[in-house]
PDB file of N, CA and C in Angstrom:
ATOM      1  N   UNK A   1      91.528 -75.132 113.764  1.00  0.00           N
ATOM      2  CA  UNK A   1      92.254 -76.262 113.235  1.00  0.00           C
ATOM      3  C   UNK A   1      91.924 -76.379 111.753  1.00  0.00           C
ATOM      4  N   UNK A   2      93.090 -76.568 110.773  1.00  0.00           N
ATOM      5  CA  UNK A   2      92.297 -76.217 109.503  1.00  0.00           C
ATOM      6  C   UNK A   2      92.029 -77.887 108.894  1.00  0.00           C
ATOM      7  N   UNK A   3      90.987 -77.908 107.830  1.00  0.00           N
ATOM      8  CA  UNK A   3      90.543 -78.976 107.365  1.00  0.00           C
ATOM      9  C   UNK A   3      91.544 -79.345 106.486  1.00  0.00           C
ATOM     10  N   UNK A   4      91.592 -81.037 106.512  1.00  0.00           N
ATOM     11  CA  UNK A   4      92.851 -81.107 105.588  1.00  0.00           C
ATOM     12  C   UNK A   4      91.732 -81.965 104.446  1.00  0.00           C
ATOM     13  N   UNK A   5      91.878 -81.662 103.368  1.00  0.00           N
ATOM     14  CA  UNK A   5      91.485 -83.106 102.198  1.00  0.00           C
ATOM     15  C   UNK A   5      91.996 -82.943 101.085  1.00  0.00           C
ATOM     16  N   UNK A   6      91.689 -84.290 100.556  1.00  0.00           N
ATOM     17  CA  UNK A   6      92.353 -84.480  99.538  1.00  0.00           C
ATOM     18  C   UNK A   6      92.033 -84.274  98.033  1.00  0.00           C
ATOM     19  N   UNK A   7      92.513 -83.332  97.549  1.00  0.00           N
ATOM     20  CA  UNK A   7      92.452 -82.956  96.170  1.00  0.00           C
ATOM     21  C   UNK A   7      91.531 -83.743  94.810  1.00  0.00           C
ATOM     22  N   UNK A   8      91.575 -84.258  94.297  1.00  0.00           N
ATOM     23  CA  UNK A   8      91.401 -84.940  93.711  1.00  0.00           C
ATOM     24  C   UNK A   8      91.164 -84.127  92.004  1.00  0.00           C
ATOM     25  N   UNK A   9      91.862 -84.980  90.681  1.00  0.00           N
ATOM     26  CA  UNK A   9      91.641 -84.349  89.569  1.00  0.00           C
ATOM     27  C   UNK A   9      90.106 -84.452  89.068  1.00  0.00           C
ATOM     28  N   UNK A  10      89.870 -83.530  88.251  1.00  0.00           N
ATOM     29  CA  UNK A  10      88.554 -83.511  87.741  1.00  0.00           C
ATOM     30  C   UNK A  10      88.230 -84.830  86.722  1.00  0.00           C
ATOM     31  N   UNK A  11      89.542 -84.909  86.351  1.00  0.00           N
ATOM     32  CA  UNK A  11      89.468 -85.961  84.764  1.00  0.00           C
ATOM     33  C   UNK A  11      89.640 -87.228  85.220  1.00  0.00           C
ATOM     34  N   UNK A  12      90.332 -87.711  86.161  1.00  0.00           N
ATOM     35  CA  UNK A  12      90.730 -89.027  85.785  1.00  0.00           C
ATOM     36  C   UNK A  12      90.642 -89.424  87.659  1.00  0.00           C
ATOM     37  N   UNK A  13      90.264 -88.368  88.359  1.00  0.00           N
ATOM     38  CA  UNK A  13      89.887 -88.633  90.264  1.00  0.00           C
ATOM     39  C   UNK A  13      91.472 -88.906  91.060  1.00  0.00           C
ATOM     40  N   UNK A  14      92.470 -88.783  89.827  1.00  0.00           N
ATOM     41  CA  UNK A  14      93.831 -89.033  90.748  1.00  0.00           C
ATOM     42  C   UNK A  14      94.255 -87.878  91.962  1.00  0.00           C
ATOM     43  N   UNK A  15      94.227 -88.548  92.888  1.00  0.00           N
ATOM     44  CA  UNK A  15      94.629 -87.891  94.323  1.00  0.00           C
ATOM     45  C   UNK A  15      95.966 -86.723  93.538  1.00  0.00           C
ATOM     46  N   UNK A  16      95.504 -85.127  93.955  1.00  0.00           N
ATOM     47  CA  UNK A  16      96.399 -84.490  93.686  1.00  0.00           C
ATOM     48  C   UNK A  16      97.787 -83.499  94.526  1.00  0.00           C
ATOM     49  N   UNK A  17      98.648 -84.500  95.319  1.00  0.00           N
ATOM     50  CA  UNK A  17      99.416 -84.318  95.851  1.00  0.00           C
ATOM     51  C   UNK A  17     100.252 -83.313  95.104  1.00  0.00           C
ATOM     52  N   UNK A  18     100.975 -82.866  94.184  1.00  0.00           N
ATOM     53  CA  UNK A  18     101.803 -82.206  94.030  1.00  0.00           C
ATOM     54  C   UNK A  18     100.985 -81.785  92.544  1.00  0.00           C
ATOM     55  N   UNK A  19     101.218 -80.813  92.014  1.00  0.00           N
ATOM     56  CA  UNK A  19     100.786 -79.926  90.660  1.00  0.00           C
ATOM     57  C   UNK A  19     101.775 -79.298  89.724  1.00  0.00           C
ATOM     58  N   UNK A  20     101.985 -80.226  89.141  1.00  0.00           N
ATOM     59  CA  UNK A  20     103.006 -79.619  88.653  1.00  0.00           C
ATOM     60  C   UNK A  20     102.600 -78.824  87.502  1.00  0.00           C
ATOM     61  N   UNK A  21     102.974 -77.155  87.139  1.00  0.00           N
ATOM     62  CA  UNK A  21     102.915 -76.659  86.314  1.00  0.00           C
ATOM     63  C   UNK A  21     101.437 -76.270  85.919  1.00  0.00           C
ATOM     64  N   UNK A  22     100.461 -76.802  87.026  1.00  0.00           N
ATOM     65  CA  UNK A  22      99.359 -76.588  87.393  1.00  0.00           C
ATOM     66  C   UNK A  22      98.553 -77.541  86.493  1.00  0.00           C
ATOM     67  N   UNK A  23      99.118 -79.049  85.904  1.00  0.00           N
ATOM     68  CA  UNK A  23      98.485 -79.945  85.337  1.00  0.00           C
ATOM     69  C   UNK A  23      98.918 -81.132  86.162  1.00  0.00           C
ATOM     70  N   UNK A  24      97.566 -82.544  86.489  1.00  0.00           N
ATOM     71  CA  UNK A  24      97.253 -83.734  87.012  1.00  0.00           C
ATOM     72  C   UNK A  24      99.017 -84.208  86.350  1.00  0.00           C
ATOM     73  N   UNK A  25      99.550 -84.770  87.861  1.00  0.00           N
ATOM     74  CA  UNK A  25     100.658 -85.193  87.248  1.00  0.00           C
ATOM     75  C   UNK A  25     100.387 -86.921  86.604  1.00  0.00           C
ATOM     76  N   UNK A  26      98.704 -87.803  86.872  1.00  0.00           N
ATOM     77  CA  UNK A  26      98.603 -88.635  85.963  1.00  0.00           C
ATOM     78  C   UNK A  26      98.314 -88.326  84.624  1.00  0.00           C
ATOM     79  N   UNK A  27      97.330 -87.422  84.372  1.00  0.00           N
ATOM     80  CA  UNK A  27      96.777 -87.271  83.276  1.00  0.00           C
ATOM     81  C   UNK A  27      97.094 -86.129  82.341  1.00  0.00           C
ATOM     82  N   UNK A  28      97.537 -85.272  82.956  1.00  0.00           N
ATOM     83  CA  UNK A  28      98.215 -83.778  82.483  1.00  0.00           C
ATOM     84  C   UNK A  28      96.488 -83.071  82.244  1.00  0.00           C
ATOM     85  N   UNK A  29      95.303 -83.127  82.688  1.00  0.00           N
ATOM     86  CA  UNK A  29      94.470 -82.440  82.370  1.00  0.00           C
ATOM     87  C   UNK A  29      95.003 -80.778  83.224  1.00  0.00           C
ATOM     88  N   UNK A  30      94.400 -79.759  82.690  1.00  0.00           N
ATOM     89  CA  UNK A  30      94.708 -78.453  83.770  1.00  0.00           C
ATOM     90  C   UNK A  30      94.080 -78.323  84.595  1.00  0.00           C
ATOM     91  N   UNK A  31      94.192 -78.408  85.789  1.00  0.00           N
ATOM     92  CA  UNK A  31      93.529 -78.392  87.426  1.00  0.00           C
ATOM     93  C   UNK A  31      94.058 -77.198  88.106  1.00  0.00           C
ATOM     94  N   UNK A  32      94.367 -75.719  87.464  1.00  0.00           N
ATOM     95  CA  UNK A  32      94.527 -74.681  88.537  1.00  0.00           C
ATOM     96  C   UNK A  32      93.280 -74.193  88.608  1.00  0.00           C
ATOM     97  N   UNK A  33      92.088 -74.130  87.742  1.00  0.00           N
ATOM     98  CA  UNK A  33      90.632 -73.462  88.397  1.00  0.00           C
ATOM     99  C   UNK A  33      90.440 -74.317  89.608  1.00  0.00           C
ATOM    100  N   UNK A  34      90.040 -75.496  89.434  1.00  0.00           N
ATOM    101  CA  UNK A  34      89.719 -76.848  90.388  1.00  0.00           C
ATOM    102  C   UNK A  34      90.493 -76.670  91.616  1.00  0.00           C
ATOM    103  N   UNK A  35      91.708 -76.629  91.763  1.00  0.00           N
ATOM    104  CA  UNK A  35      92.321 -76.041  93.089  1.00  0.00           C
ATOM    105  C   UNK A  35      91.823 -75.034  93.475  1.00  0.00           C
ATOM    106  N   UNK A  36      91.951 -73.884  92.981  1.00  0.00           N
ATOM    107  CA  UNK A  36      91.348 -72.790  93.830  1.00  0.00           C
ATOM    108  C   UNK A  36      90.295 -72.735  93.849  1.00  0.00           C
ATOM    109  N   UNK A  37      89.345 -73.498  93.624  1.00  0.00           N
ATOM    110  CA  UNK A  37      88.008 -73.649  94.061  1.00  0.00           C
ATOM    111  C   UNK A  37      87.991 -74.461  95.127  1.00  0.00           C
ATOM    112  N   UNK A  38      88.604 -75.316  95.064  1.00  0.00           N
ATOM    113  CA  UNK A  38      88.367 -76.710  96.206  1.00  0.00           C
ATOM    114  C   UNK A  38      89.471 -75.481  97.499  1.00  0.00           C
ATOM    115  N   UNK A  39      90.536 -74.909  97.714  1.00  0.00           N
ATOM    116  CA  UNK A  39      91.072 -73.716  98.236  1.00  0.00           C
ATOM    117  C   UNK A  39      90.004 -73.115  99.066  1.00  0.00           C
ATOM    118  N   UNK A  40      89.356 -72.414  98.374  1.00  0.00           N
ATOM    119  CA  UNK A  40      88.267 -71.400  98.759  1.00  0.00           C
ATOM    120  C   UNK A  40      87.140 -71.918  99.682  1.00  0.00           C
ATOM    121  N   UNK A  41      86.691 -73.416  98.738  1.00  0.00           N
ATOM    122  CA  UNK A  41      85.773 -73.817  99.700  1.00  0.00           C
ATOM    123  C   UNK A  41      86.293 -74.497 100.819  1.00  0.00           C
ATOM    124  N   UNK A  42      87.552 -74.609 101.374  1.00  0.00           N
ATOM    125  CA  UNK A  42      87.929 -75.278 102.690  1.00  0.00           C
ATOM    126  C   UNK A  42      88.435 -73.912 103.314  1.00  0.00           C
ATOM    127  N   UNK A  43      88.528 -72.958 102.871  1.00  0.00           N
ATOM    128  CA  UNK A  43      88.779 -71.666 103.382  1.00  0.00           C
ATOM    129  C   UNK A  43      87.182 -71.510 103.734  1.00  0.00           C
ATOM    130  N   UNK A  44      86.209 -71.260 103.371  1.00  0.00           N
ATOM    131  CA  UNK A  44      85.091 -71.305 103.415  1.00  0.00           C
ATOM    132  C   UNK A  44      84.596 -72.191 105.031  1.00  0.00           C
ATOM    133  N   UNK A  45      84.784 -73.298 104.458  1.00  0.00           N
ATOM    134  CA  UNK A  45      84.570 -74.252 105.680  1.00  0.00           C
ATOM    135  C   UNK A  45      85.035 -73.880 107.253  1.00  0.00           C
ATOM    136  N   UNK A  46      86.194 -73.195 106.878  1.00  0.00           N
ATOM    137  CA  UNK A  46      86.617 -73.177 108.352  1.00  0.00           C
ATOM    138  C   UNK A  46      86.631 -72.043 108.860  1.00  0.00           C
ATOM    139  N   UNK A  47      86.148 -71.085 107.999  1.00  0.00           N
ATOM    140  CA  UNK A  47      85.557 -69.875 108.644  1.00  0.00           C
ATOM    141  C   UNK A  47      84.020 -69.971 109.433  1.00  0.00           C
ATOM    142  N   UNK A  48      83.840 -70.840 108.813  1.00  0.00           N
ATOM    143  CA  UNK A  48      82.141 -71.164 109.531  1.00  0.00           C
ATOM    144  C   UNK A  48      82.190 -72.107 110.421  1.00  0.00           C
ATOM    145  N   UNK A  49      82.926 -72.587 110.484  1.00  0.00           N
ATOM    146  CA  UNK A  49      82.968 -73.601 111.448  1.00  0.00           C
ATOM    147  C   UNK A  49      83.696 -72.936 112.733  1.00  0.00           C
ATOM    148  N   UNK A  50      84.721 -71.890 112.295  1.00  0.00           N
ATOM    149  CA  UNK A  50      85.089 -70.728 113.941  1.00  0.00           C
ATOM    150  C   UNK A  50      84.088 -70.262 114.152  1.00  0.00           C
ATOM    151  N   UNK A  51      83.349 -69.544 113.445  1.00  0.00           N
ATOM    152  CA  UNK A  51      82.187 -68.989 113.990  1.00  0.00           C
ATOM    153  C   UNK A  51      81.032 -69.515 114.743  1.00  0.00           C
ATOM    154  N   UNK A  52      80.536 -70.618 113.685  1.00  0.00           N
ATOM    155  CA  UNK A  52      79.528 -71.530 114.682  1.00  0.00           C
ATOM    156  C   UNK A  52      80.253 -71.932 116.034  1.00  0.00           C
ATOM    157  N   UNK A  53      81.354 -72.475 115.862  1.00  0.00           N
ATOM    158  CA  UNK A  53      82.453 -73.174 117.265  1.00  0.00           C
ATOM    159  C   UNK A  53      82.297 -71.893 118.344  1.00  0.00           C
ATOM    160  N   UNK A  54      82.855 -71.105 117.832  1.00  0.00           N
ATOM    161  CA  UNK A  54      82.887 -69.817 118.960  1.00  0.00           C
ATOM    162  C   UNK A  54      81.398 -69.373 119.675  1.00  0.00           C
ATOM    163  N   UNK A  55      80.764 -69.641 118.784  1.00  0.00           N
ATOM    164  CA  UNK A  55      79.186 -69.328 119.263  1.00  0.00           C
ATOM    165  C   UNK A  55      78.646 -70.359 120.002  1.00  0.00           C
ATOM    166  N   UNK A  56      78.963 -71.517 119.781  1.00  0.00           N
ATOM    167  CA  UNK A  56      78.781 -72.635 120.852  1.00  0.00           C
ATOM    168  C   UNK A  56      79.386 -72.627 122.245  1.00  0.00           C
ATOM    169  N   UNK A  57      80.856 -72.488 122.126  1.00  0.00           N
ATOM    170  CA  UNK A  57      81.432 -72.151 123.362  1.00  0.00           C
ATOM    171  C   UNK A  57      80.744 -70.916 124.411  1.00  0.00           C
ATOM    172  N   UNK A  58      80.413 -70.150 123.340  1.00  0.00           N
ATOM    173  CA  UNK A  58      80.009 -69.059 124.496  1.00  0.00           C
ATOM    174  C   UNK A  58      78.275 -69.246 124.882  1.00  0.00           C
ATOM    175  N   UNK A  59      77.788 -69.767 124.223  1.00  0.00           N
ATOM    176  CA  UNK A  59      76.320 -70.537 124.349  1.00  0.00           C
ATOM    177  C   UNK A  59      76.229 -71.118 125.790  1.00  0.00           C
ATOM    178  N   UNK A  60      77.649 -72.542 125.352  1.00  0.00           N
ATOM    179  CA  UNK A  60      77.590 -73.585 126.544  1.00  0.00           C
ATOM    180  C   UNK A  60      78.118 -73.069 127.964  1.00  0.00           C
ATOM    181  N   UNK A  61      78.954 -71.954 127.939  1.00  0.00           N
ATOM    182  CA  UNK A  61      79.700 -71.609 128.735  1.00  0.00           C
ATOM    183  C   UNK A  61      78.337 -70.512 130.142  1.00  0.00           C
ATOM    184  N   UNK A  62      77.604 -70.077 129.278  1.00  0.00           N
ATOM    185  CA  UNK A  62      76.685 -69.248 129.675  1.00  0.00           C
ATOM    186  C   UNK A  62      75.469 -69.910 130.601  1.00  0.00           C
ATOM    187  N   UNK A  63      75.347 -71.388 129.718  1.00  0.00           N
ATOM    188  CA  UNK A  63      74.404 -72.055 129.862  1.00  0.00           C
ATOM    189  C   UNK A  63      74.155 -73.195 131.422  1.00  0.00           C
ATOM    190  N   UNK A  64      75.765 -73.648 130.949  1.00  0.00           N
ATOM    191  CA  UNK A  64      75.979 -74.431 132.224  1.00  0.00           C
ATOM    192  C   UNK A  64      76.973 -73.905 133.442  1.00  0.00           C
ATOM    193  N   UNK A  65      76.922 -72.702 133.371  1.00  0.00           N
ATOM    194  CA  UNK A  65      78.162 -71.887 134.255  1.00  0.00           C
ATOM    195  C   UNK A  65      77.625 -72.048 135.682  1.00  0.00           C
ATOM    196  N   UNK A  66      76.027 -72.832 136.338  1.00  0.00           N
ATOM    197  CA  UNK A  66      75.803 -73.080 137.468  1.00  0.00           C
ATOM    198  C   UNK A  66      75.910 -75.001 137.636  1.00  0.00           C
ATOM    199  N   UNK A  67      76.059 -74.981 137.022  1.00  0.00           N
ATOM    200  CA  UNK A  67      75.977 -76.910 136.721  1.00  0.00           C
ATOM    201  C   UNK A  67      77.576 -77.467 137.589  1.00  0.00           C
ATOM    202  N   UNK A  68      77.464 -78.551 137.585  1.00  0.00           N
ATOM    203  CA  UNK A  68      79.036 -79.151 137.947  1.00  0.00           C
ATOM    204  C   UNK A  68      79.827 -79.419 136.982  1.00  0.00           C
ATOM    205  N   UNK A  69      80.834 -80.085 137.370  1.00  0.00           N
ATOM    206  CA  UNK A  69      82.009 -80.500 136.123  1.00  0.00           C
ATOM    207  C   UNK A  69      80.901 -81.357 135.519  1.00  0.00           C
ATOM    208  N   UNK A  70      80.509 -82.439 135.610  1.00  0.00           N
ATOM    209  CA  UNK A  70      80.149 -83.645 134.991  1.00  0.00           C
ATOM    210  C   UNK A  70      78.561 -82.857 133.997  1.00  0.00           C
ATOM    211  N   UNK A  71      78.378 -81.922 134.319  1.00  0.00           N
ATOM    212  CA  UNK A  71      77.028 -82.057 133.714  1.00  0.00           C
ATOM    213  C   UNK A  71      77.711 -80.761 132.637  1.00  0.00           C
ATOM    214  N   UNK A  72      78.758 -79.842 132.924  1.00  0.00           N
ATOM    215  CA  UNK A  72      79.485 -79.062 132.132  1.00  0.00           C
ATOM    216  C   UNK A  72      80.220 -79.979 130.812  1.00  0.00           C
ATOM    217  N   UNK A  73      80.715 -81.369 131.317  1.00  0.00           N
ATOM    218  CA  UNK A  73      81.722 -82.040 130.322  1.00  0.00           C
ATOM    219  C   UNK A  73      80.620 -82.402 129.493  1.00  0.00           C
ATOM    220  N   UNK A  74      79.557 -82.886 129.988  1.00  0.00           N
ATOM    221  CA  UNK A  74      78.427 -83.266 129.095  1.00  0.00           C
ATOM    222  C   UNK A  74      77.786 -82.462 128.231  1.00  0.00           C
ATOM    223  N   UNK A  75      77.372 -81.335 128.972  1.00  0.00           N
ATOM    224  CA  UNK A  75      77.133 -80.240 127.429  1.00  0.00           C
ATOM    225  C   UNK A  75      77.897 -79.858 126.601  1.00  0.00           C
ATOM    226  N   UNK A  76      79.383 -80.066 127.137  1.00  0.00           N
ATOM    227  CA  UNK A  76      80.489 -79.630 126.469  1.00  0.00           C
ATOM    228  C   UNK A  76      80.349 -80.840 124.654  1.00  0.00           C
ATOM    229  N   UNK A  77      80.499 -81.783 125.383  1.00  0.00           N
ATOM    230  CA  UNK A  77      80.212 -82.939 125.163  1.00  0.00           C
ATOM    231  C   UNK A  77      79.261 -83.064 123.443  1.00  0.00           C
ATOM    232  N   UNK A  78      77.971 -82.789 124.236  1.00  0.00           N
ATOM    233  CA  UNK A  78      76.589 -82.693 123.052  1.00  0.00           C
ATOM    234  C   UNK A  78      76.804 -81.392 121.889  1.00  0.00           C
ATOM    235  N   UNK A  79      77.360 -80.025 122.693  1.00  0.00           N
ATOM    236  CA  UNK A  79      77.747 -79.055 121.673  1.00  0.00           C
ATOM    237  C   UNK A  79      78.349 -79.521 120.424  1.00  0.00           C
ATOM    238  N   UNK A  80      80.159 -80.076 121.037  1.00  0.00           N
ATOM    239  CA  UNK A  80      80.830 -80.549 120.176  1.00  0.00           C
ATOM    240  C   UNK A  80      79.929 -81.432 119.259  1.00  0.00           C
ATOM    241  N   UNK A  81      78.981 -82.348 119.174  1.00  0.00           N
ATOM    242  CA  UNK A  81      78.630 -83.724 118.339  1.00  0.00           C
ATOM    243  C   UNK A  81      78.250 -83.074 117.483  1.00  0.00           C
ATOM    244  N   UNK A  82      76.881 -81.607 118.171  1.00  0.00           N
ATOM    245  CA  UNK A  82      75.790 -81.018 117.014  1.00  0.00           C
ATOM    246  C   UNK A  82      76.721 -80.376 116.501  1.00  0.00           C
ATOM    247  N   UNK A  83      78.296 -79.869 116.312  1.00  0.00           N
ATOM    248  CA  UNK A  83      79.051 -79.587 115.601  1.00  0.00           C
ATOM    249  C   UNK A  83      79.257 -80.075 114.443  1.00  0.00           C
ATOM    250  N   UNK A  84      80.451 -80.951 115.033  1.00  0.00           N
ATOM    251  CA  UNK A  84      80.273 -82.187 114.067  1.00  0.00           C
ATOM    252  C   UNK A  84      79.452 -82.583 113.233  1.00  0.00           C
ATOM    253  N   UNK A  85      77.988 -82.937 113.176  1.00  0.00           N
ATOM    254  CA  UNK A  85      77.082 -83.427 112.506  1.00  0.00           C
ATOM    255  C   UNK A  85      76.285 -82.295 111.965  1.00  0.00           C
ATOM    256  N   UNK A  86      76.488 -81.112 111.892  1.00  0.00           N
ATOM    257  CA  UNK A  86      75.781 -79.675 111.401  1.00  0.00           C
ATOM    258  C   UNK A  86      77.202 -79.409 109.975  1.00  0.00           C
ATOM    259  N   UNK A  87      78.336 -79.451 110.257  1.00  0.00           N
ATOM    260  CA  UNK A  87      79.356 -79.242 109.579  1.00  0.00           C
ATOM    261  C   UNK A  87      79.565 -80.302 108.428  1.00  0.00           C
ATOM    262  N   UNK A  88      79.251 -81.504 108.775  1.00  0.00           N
ATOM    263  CA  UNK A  88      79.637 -82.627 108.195  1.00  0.00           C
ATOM    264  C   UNK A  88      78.479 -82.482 107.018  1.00  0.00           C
ATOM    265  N   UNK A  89      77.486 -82.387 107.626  1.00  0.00           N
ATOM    266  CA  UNK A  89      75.927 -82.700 107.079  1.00  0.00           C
ATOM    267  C   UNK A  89      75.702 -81.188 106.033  1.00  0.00           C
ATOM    268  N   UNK A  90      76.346 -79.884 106.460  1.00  0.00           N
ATOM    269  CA  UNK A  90      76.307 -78.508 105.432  1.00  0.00           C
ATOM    270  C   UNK A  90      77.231 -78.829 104.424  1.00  0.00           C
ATOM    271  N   UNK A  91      78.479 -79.398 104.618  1.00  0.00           N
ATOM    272  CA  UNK A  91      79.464 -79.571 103.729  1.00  0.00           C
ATOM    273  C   UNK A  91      79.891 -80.592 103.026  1.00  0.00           C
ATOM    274  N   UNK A  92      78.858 -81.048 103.122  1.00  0.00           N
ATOM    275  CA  UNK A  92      79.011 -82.689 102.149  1.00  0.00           C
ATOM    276  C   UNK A  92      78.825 -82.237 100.802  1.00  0.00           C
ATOM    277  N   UNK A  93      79.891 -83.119  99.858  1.00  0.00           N
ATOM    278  CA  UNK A  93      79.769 -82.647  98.635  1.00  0.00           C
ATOM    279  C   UNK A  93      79.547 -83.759  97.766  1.00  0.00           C
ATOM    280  N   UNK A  94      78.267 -83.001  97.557  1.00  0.00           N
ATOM    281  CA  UNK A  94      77.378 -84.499  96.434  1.00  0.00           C
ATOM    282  C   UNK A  94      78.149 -84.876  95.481  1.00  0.00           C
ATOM    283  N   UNK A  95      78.595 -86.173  94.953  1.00  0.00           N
ATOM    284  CA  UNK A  95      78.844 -86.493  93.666  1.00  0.00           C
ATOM    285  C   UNK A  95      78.312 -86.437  92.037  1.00  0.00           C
TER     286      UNK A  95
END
């Protein structure tokens, strides 16, 4: 599932929905490095995040393959969170 966020200019923080001509359509500063960086690193992101994901699934799948539904939904469950909070917590981007 790919990460969606929101752009933002370097100069002036205006949300960058459309680019025109590859300058902030508030401020006209040039924001084509800044895109393809912010690009790369959500390309980035979600390559690691299939990988870790895929490695979890087959972790949990291995792990609780004698367990019942309820104790399967539950690891299912805890995998997904330490996801979440491993991804959130690597890819936070300091101000």
């Amino acid at each position: 599932m790919p990460i969606s966020t929101t752009v933002t200019c370097p100069e002036c923080d205006a949300a960058l929905v459309r680019k025109p001509g590859g300058r902030c359509p508030s401020c006209g500063a040039d924001v084509r490095e800044h895109v393809l960086r912010q690009r790369h690193r959500e390309k980035r992101i979600e390559q690691v995040v299939a990988v870790v994901s895929t490695i979890l699934v087959l972790g949990v799948s291995l792990f609780v393959g004698g367990c019942t539904i309820v104790e399967g939904v539950l690891a299912y469950a805890v995998a997904g969170a330490v996801m979440w909070w491993f991804a959130k917590r690597t890819f936070y981007e300091a101000e």
